[in-house]
C-alpha atoms as a PDB file:
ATOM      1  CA  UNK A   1     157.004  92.473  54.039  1.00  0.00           C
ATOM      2  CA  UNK A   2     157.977  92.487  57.597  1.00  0.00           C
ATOM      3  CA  UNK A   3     156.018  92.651  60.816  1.00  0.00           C
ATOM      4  CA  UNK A   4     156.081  92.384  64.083  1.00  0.00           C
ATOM      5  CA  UNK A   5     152.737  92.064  66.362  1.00  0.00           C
ATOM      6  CA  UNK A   6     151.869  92.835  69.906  1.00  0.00           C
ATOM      7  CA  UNK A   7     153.569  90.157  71.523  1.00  0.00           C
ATOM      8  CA  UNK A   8     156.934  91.053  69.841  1.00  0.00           C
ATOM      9  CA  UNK A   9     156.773  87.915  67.570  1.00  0.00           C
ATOM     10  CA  UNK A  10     158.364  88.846  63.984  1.00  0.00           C
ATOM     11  CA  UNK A  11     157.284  87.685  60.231  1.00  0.00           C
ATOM     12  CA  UNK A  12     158.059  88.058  56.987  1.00  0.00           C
ATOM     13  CA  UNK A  13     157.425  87.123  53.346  1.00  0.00           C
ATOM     14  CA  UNK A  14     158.752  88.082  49.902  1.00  0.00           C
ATOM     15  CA  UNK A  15     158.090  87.356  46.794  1.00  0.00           C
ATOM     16  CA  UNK A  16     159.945  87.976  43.197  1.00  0.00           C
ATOM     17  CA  UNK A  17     158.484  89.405  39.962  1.00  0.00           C
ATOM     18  CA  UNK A  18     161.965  88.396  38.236  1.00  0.00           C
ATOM     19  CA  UNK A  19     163.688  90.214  35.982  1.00  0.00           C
ATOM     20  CA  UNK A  20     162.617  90.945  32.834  1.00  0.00           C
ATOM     21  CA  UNK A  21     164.587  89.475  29.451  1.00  0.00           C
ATOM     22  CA  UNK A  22     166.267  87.228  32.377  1.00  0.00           C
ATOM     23  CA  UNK A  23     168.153  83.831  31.879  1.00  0.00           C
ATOM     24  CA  UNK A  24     166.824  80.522  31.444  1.00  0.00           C
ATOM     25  CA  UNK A  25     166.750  79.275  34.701  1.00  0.00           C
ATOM     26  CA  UNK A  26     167.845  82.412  36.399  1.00  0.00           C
ATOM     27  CA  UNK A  27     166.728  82.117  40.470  1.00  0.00           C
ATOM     28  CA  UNK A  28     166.600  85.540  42.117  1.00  0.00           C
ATOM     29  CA  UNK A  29     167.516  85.595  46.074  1.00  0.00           C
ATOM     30  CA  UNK A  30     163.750  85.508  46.896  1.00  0.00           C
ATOM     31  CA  UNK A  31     163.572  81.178  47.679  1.00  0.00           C
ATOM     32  CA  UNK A  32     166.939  81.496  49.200  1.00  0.00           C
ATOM     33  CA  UNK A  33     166.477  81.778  53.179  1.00  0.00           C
ATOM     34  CA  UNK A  34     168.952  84.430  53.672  1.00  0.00           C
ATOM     35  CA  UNK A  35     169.322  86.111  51.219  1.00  0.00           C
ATOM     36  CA  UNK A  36     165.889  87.641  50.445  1.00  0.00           C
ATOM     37  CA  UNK A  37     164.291  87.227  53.425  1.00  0.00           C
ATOM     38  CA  UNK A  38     165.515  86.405  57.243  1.00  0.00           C
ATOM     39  CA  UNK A  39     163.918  86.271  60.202  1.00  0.00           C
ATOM     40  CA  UNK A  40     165.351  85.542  64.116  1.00  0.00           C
ATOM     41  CA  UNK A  41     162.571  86.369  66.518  1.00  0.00           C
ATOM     42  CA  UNK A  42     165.141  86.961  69.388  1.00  0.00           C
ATOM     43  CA  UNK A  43     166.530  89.809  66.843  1.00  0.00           C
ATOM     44  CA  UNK A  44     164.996  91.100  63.877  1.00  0.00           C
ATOM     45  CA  UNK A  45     163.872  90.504  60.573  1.00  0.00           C
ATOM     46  CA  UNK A  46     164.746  91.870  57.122  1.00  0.00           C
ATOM     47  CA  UNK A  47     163.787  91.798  53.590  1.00  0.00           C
ATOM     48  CA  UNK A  48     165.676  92.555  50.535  1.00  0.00           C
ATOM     49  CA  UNK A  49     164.463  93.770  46.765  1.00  0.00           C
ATOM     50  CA  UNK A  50     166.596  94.270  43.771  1.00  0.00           C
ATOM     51  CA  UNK A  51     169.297  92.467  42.066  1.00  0.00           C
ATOM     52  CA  UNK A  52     168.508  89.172  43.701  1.00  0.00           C
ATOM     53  CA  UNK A  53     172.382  87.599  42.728  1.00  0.00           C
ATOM     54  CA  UNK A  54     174.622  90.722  44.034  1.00  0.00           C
ATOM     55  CA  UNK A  55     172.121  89.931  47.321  1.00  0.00           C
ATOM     56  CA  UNK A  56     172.683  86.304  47.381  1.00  0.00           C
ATOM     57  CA  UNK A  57     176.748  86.973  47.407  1.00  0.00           C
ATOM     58  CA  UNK A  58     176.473  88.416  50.298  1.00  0.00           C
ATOM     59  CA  UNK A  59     173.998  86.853  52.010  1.00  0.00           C
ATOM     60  CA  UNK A  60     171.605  90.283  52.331  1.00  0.00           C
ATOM     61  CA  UNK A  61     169.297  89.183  54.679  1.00  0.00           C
ATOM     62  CA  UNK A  62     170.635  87.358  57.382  1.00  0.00           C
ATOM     63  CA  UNK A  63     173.661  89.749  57.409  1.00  0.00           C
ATOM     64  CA  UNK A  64     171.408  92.640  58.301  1.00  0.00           C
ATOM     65  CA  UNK A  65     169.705  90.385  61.418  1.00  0.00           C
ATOM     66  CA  UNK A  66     173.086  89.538  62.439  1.00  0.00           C
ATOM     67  CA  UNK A  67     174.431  93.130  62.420  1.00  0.00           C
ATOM     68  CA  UNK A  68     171.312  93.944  64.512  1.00  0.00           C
ATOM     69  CA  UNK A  69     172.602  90.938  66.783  1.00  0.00           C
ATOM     70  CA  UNK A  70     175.471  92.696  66.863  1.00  0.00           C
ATOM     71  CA  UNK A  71     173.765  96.143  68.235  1.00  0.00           C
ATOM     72  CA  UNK A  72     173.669  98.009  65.381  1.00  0.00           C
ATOM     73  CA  UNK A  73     170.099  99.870  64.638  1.00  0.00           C
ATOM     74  CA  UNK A  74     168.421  98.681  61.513  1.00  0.00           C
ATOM     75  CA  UNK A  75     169.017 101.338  59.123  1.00  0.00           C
ATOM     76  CA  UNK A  76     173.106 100.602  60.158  1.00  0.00           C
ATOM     77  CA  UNK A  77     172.645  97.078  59.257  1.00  0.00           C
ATOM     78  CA  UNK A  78     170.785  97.751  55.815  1.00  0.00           C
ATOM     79  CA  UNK A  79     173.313 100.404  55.582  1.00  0.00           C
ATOM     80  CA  UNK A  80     176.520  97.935  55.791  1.00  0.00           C
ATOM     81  CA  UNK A  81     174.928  95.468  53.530  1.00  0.00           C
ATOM     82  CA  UNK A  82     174.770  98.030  50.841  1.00  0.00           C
ATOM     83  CA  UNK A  83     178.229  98.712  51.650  1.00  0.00           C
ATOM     84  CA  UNK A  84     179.482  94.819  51.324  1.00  0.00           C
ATOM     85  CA  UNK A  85     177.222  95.113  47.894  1.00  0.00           C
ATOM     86  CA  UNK A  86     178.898  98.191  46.219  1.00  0.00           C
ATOM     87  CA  UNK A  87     182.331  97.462  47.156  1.00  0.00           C
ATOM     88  CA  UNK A  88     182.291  94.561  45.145  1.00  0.00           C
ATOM     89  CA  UNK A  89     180.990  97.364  41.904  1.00  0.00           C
ATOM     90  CA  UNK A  90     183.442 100.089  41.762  1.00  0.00           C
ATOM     91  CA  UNK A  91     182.361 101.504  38.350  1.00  0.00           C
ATOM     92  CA  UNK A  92     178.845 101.529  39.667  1.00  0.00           C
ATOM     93  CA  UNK A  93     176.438  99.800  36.787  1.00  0.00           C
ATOM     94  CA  UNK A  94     173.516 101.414  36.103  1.00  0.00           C
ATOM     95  CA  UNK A  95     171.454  98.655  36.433  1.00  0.00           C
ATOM     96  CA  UNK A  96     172.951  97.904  39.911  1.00  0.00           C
ATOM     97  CA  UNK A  97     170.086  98.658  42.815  1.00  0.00           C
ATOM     98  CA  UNK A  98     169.364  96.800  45.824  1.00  0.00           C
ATOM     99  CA  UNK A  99     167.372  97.397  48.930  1.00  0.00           C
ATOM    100  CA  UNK A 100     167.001  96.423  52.526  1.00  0.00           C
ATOM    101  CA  UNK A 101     164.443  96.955  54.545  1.00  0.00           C
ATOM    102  CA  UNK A 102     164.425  95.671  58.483  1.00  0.00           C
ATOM    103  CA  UNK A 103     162.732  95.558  61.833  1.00  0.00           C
ATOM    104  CA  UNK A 104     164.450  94.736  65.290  1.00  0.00           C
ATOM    105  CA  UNK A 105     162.788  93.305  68.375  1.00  0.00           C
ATOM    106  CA  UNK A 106     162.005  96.960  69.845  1.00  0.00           C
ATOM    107  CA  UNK A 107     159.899  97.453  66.444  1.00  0.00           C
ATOM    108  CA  UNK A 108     162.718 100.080  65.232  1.00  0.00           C
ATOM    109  CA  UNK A 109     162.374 100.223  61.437  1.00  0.00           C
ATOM    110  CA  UNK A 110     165.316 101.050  58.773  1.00  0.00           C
ATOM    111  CA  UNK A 111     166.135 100.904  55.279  1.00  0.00           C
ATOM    112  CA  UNK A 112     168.870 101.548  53.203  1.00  0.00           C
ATOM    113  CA  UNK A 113     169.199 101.721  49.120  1.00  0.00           C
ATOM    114  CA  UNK A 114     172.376 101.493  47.259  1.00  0.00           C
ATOM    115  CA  UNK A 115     170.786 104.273  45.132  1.00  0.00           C
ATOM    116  CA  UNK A 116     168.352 107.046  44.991  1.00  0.00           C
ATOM    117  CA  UNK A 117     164.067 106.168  44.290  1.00  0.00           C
ATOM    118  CA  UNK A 118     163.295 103.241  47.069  1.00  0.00           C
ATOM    119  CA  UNK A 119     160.804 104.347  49.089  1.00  0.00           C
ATOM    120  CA  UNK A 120     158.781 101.583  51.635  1.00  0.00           C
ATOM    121  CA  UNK A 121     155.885 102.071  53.617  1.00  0.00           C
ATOM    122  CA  UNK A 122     155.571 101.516  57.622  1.00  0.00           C
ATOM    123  CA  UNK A 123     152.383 100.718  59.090  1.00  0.00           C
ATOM    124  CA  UNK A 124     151.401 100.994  62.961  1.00  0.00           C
ATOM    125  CA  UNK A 125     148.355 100.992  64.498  1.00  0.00           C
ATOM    126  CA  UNK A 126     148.016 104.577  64.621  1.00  0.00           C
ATOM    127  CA  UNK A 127     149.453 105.554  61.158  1.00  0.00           C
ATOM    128  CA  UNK A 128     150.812 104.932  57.826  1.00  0.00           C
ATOM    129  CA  UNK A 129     153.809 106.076  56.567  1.00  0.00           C
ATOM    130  CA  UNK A 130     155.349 106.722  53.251  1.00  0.00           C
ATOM    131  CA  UNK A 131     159.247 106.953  53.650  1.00  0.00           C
ATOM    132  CA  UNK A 132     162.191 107.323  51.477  1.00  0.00           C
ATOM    133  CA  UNK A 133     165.167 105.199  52.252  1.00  0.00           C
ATOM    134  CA  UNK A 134     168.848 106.972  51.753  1.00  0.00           C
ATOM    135  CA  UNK A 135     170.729 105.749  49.884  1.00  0.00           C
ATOM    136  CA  UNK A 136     174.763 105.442  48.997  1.00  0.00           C
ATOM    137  CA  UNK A 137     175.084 106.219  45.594  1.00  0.00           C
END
């Protein structure tokens, strides 16, 4: 989750329901500031879900905020993230997915799926929305 209120302050949280049958051991990218969650209130904020290690090798999160930094909007950012994530999977696994979702300072929401079925939900104080996020593969 990712918000930002009427004074233009940002917030986030995340949490991890693991993965099933996983490793002894195995920690996802949700406890790792960066990679599952980031937040710079001069910029933006984002969130990631899915495979938490292929997100933690590229440091999801705070890659997004810093594209943002960098001007882009953030469906861009979530966009090139995907991008740093699939190049490093040419045969593209099946069990391969990961999602970003951010927010920049001027509340301008984007997502971006490496493949087809996220959908996340953005809330203002005059409506709720449903959206699908595209995806690359």
């Amino acid at each position: 989750m990712i918000a930002i209120d009427q004074m233009g302050n940002l917030s986030g949280s995340c949490t991890t329901s693991g993965m099933g049958f996983k490793m002894r051991g195995r920690l996802g990218d949700s406890p790792i500031i960066g990679a599952g969650l980031y937040v710079d209130n001069e910029v933006g904020a984002c969130v990631a879900t899915g495979q938490g290690e292929e997100i933690i090798k590229v440091c999801g999160s705070f890659l997004v905020v810093e594209l943002m930094r960098r001007g882009l909007t953030p469906t861009e950012a979530c966009k090139e993230a995907v991008r740093r994530i699939a190049k490093r999977h040419p045969n593209r696994p099946d069990y391969l997915q990961a999602c970003f979702i951010a927010i920049n300072k001027n509340a301008q929401v984007g997502a971006f799926a490496l493949r087809k079925g996220f959908s996340y939900a953005v809330g203002t104080s005059n409506s709720n929305e449903l959206k699908n996020a595209a995806y690359l593969w």
